[in-house]
Protein backbone atom coordinates (compact mmCIF):
# COMPACT_ATOMS: atom_id res chain seq x y z
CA UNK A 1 117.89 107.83 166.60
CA UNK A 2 116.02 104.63 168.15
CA UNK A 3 118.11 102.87 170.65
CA UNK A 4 117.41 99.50 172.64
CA UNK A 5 119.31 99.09 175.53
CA UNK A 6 119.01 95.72 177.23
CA UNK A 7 118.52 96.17 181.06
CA UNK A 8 120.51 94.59 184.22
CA UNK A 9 118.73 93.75 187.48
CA UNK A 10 115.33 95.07 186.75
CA UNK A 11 111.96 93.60 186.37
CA UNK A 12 111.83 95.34 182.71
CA UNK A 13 114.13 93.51 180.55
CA UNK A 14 114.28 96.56 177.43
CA UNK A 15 114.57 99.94 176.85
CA UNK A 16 113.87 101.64 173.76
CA UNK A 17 114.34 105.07 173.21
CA UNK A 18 114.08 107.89 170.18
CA UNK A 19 116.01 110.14 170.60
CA UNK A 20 116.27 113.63 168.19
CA UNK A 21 118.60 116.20 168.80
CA UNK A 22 119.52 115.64 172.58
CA UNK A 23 115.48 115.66 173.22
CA UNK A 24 113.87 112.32 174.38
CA UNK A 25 110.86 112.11 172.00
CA UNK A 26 109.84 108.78 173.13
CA UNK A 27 110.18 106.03 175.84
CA UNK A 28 109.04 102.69 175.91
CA UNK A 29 109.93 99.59 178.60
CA UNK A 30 109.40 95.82 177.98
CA UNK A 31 108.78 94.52 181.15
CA UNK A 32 108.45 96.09 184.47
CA UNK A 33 105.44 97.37 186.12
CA UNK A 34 103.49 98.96 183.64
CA UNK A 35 101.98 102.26 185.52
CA UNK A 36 105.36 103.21 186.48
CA UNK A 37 107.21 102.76 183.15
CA UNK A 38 104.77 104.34 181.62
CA UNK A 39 104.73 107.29 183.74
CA UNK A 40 108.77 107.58 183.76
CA UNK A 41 107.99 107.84 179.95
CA UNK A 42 105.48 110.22 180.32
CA UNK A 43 107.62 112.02 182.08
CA UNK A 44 110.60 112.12 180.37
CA UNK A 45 109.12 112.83 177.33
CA UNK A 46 110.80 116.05 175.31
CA UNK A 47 113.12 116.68 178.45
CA UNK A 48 117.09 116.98 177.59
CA UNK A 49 119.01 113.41 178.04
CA UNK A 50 121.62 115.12 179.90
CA UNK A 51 118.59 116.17 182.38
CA UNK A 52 117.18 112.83 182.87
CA UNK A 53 120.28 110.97 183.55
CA UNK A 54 121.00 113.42 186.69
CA UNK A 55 116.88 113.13 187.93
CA UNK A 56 117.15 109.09 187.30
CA UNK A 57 120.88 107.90 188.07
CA UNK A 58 121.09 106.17 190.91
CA UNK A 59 117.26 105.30 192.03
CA UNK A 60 117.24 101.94 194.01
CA UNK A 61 114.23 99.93 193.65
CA UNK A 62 114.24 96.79 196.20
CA UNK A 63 117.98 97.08 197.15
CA UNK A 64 119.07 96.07 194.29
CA UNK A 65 121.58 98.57 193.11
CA UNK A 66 119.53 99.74 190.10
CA UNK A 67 115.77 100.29 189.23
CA UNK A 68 114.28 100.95 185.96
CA UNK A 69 114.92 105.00 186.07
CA UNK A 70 118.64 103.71 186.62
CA UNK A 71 118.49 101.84 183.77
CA UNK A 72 117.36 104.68 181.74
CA UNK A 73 120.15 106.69 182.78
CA UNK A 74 122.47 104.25 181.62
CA UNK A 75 120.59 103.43 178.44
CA UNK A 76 121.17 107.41 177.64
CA UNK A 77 124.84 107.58 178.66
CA UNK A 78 125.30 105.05 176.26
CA UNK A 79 123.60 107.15 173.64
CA UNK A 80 125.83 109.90 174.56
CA UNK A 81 129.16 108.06 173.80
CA UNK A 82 127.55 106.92 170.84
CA UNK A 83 127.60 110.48 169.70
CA UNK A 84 131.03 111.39 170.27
């Protein structure tokens, strides 16, 4: 499943993420600073959604409530209701 969640508050403005079988296969960000997206892709590459939203949810970036790891947790809980 590919899924493009639009982010809130963030200097990346997209999220799009494949999904298979509850396993992130694939991460990209528009926008954003482009070392760090791409290593919180790296990163979260074939790692359980239900793992990455409880390493990512609630990372601040610039007081602003939200960062892009944030964002990806969100992006994934959505996923999850999706599901069910």
């Amino acid at each position: 499943m590919i899924y493009t969640y639009k982010t809130n508050k963030t200097c990346s403005r997209q999220i799009i993420v494949n999904v298979e079988e509850g396993i992130i296969k694939e991460v990209e960000f528009i926008g954003g600073c482009s070392g760090n997206t791409q290593g919180i892709s790296a990163l979260v590459k074939g790692m359980k959604i239900e793992n990455v939203i409880n390493k990512c949810r609630g990372i601040d970036c610039a007081g602003r409530g939200t960062s892009c790891p944030d964002q990806l947790s969100k992006a994934l809980e959505e996923i999850i209701r999706m599901q069910y």
